[in-house]
Structure formats: C-alpha cells, structure tokens
N, C-alpha and C. Protein backbone atom coordinates (compact mmCIF):
# COMPACT_ATOMS: atom_id res chain seq x y z
N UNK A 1 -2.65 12.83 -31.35
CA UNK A 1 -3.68 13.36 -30.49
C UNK A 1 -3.44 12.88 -29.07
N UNK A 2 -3.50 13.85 -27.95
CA UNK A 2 -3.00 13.61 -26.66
C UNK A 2 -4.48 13.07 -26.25
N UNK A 3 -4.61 12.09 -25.42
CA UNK A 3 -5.81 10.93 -25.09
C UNK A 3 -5.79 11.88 -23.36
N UNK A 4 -7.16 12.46 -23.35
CA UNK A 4 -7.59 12.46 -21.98
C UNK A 4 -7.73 12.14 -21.03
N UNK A 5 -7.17 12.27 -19.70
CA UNK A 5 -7.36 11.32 -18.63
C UNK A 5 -8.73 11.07 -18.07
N UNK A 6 -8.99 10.14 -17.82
CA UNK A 6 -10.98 9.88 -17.33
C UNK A 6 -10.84 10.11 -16.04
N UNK A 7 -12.26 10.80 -15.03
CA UNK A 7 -12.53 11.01 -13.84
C UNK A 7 -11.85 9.94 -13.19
N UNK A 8 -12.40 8.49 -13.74
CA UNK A 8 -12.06 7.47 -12.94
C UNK A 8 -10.67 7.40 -12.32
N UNK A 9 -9.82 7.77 -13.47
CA UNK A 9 -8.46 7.71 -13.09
C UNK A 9 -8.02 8.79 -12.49
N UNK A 10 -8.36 10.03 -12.43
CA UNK A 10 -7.91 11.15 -12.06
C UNK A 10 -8.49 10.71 -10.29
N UNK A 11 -9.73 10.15 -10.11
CA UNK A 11 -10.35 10.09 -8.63
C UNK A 11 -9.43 9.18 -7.93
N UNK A 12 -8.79 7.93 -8.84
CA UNK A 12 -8.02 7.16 -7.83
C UNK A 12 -6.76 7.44 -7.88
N UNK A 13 -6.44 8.19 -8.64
CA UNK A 13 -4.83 8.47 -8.34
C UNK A 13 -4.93 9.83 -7.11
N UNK A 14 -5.72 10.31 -7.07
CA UNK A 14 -6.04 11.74 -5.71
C UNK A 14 -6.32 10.71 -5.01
N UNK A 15 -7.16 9.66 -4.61
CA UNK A 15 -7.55 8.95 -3.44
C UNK A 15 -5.92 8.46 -3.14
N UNK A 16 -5.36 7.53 -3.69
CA UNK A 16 -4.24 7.50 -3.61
C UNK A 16 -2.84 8.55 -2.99
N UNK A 17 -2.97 8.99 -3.60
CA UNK A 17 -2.01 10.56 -2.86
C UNK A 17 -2.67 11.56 -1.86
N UNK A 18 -4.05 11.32 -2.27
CA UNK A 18 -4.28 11.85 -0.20
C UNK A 18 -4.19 10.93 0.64
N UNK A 19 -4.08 9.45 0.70
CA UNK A 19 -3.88 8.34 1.47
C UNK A 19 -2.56 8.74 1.75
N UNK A 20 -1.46 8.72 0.85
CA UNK A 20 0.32 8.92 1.53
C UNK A 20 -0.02 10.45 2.16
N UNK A 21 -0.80 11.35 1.73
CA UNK A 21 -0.50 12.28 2.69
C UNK A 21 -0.88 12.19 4.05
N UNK A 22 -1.32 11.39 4.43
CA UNK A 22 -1.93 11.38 6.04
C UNK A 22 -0.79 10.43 6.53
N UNK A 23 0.55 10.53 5.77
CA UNK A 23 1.30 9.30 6.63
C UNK A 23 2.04 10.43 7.64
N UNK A 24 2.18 11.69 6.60
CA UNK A 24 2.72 13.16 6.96
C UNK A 24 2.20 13.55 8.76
N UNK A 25 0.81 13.20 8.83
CA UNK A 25 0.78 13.56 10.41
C UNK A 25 0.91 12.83 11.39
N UNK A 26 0.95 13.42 11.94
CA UNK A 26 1.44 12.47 13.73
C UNK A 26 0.29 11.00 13.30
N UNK A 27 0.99 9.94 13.69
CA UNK A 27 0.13 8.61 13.96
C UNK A 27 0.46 7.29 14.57
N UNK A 28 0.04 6.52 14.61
CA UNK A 28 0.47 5.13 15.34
C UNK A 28 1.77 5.05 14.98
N UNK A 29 2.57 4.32 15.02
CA UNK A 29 3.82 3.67 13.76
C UNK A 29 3.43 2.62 13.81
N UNK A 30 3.01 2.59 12.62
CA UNK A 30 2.99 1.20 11.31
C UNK A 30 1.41 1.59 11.09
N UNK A 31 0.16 2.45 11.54
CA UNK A 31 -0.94 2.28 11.07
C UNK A 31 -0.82 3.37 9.75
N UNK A 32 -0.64 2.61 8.75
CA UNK A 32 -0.59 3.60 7.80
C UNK A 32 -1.01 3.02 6.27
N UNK A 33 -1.27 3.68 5.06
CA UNK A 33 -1.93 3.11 4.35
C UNK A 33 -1.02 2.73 2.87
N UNK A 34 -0.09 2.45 3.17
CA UNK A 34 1.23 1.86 2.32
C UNK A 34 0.74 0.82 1.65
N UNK A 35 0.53 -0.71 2.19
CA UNK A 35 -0.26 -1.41 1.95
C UNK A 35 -1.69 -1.04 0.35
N UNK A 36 -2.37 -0.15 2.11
CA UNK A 36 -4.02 -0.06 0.96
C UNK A 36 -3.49 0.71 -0.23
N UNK A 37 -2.91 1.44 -0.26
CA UNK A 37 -1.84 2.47 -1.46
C UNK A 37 -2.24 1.29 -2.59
N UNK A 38 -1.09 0.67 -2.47
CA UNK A 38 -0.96 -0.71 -3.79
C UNK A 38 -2.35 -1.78 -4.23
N UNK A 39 -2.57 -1.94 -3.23
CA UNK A 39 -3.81 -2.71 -3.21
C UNK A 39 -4.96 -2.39 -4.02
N UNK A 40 -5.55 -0.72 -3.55
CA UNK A 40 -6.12 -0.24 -4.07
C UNK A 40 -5.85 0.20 -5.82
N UNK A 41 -5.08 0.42 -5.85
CA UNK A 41 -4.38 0.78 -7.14
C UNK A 41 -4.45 -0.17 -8.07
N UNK A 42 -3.59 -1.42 -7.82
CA UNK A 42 -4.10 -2.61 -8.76
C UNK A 42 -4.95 -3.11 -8.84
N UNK A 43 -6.07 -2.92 -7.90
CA UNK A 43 -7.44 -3.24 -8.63
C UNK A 43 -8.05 -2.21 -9.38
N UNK A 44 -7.82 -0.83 -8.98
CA UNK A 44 -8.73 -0.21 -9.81
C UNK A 44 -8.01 0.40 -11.13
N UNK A 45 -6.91 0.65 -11.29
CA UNK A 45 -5.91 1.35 -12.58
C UNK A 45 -6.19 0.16 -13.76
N UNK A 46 -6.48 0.41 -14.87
CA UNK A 46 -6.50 -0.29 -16.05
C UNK A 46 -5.48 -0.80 -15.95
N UNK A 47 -4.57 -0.28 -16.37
CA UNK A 47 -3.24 -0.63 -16.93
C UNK A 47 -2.20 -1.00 -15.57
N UNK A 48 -1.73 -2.17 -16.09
CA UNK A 48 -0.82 -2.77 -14.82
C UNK A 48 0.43 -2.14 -14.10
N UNK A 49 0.95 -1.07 -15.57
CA UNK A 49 2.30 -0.67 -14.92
C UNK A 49 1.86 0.81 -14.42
N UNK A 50 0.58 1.45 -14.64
CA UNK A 50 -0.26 2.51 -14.08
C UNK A 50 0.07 2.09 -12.42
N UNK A 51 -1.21 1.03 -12.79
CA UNK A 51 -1.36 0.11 -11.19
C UNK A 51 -0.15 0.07 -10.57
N UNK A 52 0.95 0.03 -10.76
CA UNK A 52 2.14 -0.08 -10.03
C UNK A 52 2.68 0.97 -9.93
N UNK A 53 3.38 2.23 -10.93
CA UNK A 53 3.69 2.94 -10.61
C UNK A 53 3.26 4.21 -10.04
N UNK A 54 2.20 4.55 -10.23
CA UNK A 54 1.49 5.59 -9.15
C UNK A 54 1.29 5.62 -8.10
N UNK A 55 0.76 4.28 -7.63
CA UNK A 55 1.12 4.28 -6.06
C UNK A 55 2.49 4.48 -5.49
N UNK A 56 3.50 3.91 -6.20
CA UNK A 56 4.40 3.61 -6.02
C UNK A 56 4.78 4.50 -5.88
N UNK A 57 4.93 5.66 -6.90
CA UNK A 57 5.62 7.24 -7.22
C UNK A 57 4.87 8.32 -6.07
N UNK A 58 3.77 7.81 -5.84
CA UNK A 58 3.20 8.31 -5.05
C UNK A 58 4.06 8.35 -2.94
N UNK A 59 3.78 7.09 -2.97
CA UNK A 59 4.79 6.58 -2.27
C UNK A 59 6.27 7.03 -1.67
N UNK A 60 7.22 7.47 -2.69
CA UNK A 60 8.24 8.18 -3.14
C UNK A 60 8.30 9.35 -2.80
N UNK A 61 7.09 10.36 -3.24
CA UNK A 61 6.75 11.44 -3.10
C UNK A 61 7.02 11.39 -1.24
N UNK A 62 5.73 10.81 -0.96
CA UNK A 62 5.47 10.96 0.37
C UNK A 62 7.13 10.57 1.28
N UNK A 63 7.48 9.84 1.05
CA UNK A 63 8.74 9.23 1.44
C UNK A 63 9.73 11.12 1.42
N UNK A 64 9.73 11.31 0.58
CA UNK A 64 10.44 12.76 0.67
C UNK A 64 10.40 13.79 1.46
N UNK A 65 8.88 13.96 0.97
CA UNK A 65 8.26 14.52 2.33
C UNK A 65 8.49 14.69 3.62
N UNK A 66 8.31 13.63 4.23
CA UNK A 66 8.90 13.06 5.10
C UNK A 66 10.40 13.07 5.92
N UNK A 67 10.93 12.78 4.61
CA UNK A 67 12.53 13.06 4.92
C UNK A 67 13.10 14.88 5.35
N UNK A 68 12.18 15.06 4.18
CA UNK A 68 12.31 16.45 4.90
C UNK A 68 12.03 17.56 5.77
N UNK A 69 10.63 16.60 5.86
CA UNK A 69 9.66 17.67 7.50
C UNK A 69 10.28 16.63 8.71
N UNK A 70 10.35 15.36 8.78
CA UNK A 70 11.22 14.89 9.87
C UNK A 70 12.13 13.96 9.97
N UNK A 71 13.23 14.06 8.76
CA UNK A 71 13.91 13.42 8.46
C UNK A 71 13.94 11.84 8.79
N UNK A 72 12.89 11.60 8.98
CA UNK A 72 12.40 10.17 9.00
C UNK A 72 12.11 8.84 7.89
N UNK A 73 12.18 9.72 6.55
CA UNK A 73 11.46 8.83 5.27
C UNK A 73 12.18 7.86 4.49
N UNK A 74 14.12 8.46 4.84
CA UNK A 74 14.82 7.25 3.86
C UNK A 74 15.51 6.39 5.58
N UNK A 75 15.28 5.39 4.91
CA UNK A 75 16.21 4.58 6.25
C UNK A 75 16.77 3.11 5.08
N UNK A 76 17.53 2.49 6.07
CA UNK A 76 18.54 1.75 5.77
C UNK A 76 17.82 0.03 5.18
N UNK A 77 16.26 0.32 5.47
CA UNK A 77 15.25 -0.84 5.01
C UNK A 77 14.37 -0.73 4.52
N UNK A 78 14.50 0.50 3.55
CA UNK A 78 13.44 1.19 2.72
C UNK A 78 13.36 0.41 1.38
N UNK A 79 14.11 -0.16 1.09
CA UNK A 79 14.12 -1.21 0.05
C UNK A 79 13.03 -2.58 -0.28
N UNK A 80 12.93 -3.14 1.08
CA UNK A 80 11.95 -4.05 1.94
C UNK A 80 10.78 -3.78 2.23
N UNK A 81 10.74 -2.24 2.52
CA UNK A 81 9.22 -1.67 2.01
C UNK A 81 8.55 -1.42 0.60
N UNK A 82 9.90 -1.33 -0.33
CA UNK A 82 9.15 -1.15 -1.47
C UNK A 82 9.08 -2.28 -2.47
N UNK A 83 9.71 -3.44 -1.86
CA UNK A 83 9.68 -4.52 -2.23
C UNK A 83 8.52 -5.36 -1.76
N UNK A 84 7.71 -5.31 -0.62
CA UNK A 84 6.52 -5.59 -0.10
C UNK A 84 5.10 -4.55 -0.79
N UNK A 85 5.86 -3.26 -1.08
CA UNK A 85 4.43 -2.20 -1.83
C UNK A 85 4.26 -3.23 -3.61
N UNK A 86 5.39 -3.08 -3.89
CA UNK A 86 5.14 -4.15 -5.15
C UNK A 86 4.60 -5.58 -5.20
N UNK A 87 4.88 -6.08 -4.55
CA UNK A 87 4.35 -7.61 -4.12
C UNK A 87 2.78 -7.66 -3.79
N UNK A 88 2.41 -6.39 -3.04
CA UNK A 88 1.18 -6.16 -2.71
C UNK A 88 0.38 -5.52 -3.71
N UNK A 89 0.83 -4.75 -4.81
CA UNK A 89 0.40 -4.96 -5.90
C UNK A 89 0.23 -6.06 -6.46
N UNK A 90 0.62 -6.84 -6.89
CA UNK A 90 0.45 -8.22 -7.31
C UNK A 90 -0.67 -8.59 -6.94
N UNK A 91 -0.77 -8.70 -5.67
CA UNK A 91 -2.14 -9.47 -4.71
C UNK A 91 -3.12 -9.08 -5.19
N UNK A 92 -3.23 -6.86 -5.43
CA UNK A 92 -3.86 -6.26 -5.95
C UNK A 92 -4.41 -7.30 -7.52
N UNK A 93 -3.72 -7.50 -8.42
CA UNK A 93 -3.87 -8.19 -9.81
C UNK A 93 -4.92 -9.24 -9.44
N UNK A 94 -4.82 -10.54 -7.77
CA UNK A 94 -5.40 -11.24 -7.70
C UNK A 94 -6.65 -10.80 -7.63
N UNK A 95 -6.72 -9.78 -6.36
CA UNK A 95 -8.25 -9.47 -5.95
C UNK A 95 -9.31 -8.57 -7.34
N UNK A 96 -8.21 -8.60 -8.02
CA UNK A 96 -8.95 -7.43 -9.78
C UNK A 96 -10.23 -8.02 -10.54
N UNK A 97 -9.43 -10.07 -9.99
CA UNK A 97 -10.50 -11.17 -10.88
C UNK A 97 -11.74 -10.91 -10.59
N UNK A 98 -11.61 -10.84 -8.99
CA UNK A 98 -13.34 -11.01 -8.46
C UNK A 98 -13.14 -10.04 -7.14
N UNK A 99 -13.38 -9.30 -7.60
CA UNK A 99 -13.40 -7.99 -6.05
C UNK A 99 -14.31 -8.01 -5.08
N UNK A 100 -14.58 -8.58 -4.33
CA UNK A 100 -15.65 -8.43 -3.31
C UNK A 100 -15.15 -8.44 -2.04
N UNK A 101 -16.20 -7.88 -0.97
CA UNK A 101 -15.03 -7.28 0.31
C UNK A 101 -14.77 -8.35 0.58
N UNK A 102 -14.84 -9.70 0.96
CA UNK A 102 -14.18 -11.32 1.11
C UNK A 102 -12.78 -11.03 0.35
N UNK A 103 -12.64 -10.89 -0.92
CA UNK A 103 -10.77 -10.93 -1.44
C UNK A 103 -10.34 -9.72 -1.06
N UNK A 104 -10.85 -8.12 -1.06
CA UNK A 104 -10.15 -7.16 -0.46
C UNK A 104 -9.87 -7.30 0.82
N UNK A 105 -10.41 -8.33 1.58
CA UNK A 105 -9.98 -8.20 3.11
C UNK A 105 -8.97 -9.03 3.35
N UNK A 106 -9.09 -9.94 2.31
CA UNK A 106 -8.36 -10.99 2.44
C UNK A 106 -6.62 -10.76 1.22
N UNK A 107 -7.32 -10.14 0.72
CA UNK A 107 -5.88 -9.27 0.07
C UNK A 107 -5.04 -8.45 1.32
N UNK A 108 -5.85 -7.60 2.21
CA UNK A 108 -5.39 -6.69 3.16
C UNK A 108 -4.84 -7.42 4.35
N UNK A 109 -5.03 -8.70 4.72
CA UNK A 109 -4.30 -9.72 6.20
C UNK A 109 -3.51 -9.79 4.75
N UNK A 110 -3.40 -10.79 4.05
CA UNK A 110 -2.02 -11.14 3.35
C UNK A 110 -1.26 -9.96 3.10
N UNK A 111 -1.30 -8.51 3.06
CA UNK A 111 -0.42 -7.90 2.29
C UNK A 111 0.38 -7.15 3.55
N UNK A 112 -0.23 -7.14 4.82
CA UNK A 112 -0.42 -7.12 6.32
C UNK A 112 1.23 -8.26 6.57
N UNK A 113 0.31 -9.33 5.96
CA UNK A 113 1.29 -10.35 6.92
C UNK A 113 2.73 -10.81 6.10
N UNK A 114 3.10 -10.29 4.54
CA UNK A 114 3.95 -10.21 3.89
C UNK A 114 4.82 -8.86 4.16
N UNK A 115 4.03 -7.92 4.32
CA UNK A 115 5.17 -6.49 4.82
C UNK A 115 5.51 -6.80 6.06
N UNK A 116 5.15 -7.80 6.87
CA UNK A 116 6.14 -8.35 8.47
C UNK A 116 6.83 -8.93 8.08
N UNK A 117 7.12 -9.86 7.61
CA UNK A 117 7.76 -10.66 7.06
C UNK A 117 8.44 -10.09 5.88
N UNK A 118 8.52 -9.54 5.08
CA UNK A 118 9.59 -8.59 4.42
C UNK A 118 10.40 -8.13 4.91
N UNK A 119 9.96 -6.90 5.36
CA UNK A 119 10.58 -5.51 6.26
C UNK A 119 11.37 -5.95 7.89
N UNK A 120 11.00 -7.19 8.31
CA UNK A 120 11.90 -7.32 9.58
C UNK A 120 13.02 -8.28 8.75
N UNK A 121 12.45 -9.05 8.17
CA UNK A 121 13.86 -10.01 7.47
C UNK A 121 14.48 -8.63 6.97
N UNK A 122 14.31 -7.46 6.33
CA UNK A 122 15.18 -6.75 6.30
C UNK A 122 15.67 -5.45 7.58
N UNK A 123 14.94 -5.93 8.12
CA UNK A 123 15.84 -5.10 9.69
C UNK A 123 16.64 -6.27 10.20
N UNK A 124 16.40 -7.37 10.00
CA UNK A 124 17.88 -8.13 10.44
C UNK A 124 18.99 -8.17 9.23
N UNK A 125 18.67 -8.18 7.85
CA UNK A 125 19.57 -7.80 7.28
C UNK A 125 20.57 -7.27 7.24
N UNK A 126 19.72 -5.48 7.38
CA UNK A 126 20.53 -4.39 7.37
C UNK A 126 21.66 -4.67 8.83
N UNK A 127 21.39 -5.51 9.83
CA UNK A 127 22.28 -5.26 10.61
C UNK A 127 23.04 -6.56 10.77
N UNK A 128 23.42 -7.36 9.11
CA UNK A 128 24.73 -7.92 8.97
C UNK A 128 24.02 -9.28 9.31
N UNK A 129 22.99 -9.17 9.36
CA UNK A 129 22.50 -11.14 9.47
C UNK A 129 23.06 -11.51 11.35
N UNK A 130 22.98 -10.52 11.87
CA UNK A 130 23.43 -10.50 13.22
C UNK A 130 22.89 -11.95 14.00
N UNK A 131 23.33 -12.75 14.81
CA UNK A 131 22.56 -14.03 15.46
C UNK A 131 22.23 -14.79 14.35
N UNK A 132 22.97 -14.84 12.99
CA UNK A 132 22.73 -15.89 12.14
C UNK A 132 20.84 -16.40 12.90
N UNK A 133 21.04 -17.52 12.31
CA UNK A 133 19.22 -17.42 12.34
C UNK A 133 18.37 -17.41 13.34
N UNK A 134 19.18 -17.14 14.65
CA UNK A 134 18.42 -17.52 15.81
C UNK A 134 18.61 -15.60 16.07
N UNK A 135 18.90 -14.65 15.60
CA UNK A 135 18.81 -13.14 14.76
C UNK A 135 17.48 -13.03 14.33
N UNK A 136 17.63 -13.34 13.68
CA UNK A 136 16.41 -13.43 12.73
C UNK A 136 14.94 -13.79 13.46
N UNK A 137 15.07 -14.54 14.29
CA UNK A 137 13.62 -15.13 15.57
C UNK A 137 13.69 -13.89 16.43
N UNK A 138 14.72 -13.68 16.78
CA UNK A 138 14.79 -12.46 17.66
C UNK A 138 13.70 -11.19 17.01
N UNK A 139 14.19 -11.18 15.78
CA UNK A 139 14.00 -9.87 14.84
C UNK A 139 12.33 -10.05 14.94
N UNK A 140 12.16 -11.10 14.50
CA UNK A 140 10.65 -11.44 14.22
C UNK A 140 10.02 -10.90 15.34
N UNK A 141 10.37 -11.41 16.46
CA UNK A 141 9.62 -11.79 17.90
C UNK A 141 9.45 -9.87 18.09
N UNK A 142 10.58 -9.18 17.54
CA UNK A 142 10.53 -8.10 18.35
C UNK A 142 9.74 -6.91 17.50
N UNK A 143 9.87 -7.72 16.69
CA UNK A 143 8.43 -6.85 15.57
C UNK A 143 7.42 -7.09 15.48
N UNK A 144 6.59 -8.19 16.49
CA UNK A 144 5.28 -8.46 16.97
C UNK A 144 4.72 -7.00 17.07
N UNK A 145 4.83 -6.62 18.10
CA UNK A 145 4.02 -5.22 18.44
C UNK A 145 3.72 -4.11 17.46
N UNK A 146 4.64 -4.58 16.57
CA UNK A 146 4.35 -3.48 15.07
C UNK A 146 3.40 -4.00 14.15
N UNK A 147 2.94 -4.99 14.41
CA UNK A 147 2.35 -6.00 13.38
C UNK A 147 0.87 -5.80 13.56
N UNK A 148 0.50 -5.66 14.57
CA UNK A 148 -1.41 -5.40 15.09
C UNK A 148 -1.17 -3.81 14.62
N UNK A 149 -0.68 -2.85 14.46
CA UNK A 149 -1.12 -1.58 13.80
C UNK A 149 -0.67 -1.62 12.63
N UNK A 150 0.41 -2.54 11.97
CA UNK A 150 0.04 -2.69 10.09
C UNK A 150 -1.13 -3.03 9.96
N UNK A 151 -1.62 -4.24 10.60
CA UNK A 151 -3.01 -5.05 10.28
C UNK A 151 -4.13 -3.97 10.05
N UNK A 152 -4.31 -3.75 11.45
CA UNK A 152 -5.09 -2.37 11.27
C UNK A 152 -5.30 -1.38 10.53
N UNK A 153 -4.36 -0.45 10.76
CA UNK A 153 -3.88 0.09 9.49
C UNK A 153 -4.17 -0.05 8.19
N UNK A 154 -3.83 -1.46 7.40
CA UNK A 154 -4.08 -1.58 6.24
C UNK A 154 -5.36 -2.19 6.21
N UNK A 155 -5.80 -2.43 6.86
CA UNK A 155 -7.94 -2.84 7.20
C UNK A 155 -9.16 -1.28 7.33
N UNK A 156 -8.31 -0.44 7.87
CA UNK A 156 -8.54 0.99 7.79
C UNK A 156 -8.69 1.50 6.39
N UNK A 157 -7.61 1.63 5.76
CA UNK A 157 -7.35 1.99 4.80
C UNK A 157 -7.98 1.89 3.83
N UNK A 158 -8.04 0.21 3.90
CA UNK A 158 -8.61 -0.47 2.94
C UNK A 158 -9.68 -0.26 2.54
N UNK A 159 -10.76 -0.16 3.47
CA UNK A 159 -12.23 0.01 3.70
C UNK A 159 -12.40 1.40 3.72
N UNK A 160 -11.31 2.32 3.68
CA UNK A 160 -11.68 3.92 3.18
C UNK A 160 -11.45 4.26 1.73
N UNK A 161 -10.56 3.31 1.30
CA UNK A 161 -10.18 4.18 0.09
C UNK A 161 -11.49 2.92 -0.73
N UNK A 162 -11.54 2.26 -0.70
CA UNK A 162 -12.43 0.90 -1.35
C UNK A 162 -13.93 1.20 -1.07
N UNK A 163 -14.01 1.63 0.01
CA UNK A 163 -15.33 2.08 0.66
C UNK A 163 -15.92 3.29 -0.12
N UNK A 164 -15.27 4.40 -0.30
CA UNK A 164 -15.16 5.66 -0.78
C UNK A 164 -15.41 5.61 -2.42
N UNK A 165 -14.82 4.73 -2.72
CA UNK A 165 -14.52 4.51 -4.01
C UNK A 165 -16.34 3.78 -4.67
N UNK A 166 -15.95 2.97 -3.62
CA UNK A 166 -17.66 2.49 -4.07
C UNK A 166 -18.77 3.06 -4.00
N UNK A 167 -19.04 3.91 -2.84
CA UNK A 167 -19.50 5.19 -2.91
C UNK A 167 -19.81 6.19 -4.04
N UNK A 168 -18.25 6.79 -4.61
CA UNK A 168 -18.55 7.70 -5.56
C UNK A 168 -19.09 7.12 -6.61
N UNK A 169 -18.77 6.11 -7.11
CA UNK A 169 -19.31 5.44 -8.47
C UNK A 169 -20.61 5.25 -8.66
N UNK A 170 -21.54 5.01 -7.06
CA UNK A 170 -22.80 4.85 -7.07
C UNK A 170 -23.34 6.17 -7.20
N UNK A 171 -22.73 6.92 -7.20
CA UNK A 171 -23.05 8.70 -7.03
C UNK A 171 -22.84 9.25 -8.58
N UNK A 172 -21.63 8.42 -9.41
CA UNK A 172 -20.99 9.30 -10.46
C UNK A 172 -21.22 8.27 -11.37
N UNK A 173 -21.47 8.30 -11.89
CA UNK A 173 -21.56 7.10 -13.23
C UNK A 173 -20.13 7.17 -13.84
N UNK A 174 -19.78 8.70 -14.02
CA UNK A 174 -18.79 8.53 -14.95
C UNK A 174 -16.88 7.75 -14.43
N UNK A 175 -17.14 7.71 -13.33
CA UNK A 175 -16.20 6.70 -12.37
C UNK A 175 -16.22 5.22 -12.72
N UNK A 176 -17.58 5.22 -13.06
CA UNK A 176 -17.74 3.46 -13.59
C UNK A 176 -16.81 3.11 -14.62
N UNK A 177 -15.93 2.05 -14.63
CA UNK A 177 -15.54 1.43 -15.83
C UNK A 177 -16.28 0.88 -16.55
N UNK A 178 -16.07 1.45 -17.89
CA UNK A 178 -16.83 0.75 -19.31
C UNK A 178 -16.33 -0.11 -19.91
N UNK A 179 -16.93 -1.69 -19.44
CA UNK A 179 -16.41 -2.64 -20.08
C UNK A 179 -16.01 -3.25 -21.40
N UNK A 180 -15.06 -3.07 -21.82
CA UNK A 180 -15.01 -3.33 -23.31
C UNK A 180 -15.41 -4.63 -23.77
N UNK A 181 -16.00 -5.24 -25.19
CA UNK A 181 -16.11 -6.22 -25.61
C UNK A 181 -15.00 -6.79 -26.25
C-alpha cells in the first residue's frame, strides 16, 4: 500500500521550492535563502534524510535553472556551497530539540557565519591555495562585503519561511504534527 503524503509535508517542501525560486530573480548577491532552505527543512521534515535531501534537490533544481537562464548556477565552488547547505542542516537537527525564535535566529547567524567561512576557504582553494595562508586572509578580507547580505538574507528568509509556517498551522490544524507516543 502506497502511504500518502500529509499537507504538512507537501506545505514545506512548496515553501521550500518557492524559496529557491526567488533566487531566479534579479537580487542582492548573497541575499538569498540557501541557508533558510536547509534550516527550515531540518526542523520541520520528519525524517532526517527527507530533511536533507529536498532542500537539497531542491537546491539542485534551482542551481540548473539558473545555469540555464544565466548561466550563472555551476561554478568552480559550488561544492563549498553544498557542503555548507548540509552542515546547515545539521544545525537545522539542533534547533528541531527546542525551536523557538532564540535557536532559529541563532541557527540563522551560525549558518550565516559557516557559509563565509566555507565558500571563501573555497574561493581560495579553487585558485590553487594562491598566497599560501596570507591568500587565504586576503580571501577572507575580500569577502567581507558579501557577508552582511548572507546575514540578511538568511534572517529574511528565515523569518518568512518559519514565520509563514507558523502562521498556517495556527490556521490549519492539519499542518500540525501529531506527536507520537
């Protein structure tokens, strides 16, 4: 017998994939909801490898997209992003214990301040460990200015798709998770 998918899950996997679709229009660079993607996901998906791979695939999707309306979506440190979307899942697992906007916000600066720190250690990577480690300060220093519209960005996000979410449930009962004994 094929097992039905519940509202709940059907609402956050669409919240989810209309979040990567707004990466599709013109916007800041770096305010985008990559981050809240994962975040959101592992707290609300039952199942852990759900929680991971939908955003994730989701992610992917959009990444294509992309590549093909402005050939912008695969680059040479796309690896480092999806190595920071997973990690930020994780965080997601932490904030699952006790969700209140205190750990989602505080999930969203950490997952903020781990995709800087990912993704530029891999833009100095990709270009051969250039300036051995005094490269690497460079790299950092020069990815400051990208770093206040991740923050943002994933504080945006956060508080729309989390916000929204809390919302419908107070509206829908059937969104509520039924706690098992």
């Amino acid at each position: 017998m094929i097992k039905s998918i519940s509202p709940r899950t059907i609402f956050i996997a669409t919240a989810i994939f209309v979040a990567a679709t707004s990466r599709l229009f013109p916007h800041i660079p770096n305010f985008t909801p990559i981050a809240a993607m994962a975040l959101f996901g592992a707290v609300y998906f039952e199942n852990k490898i759900t929680a991971v791979l939908i955003p994730l695939v989701t992610m992917l999707i959009s990444d294509v997209a992309m590549e093909l309306l402005t050939g912008w979506g695969f680059h040479n440190t796309l690896i480092y992003v999806y190595i920071s979307f997973i990690l930020t899942s994780m965080i997601g697992f932490w904030v699952k214990r006790n969700t209140t906007v205190q750990t989602i916000a505080m999930g969203s600066v950490i997952s903020s301040v781990l995709f800087f720190i990912i993704t530029n250690f891999g833009v100095w990577a990709a270009s051969g460990f250039a300036g051995g480690l005094n490269g690497l300060n460079v790299t950092y220093v020069m990815g400051l200015p990208y770093f206040a519209p991740t923050l943002l960005g994933d504080v945006f996000f956060n508080a729309i798709l989390f916000g929204t979410f809390y919302i419908a449930q107070r509206r829908t009962p059937a969104l509520i998770r039924i706690k098992k004994n």
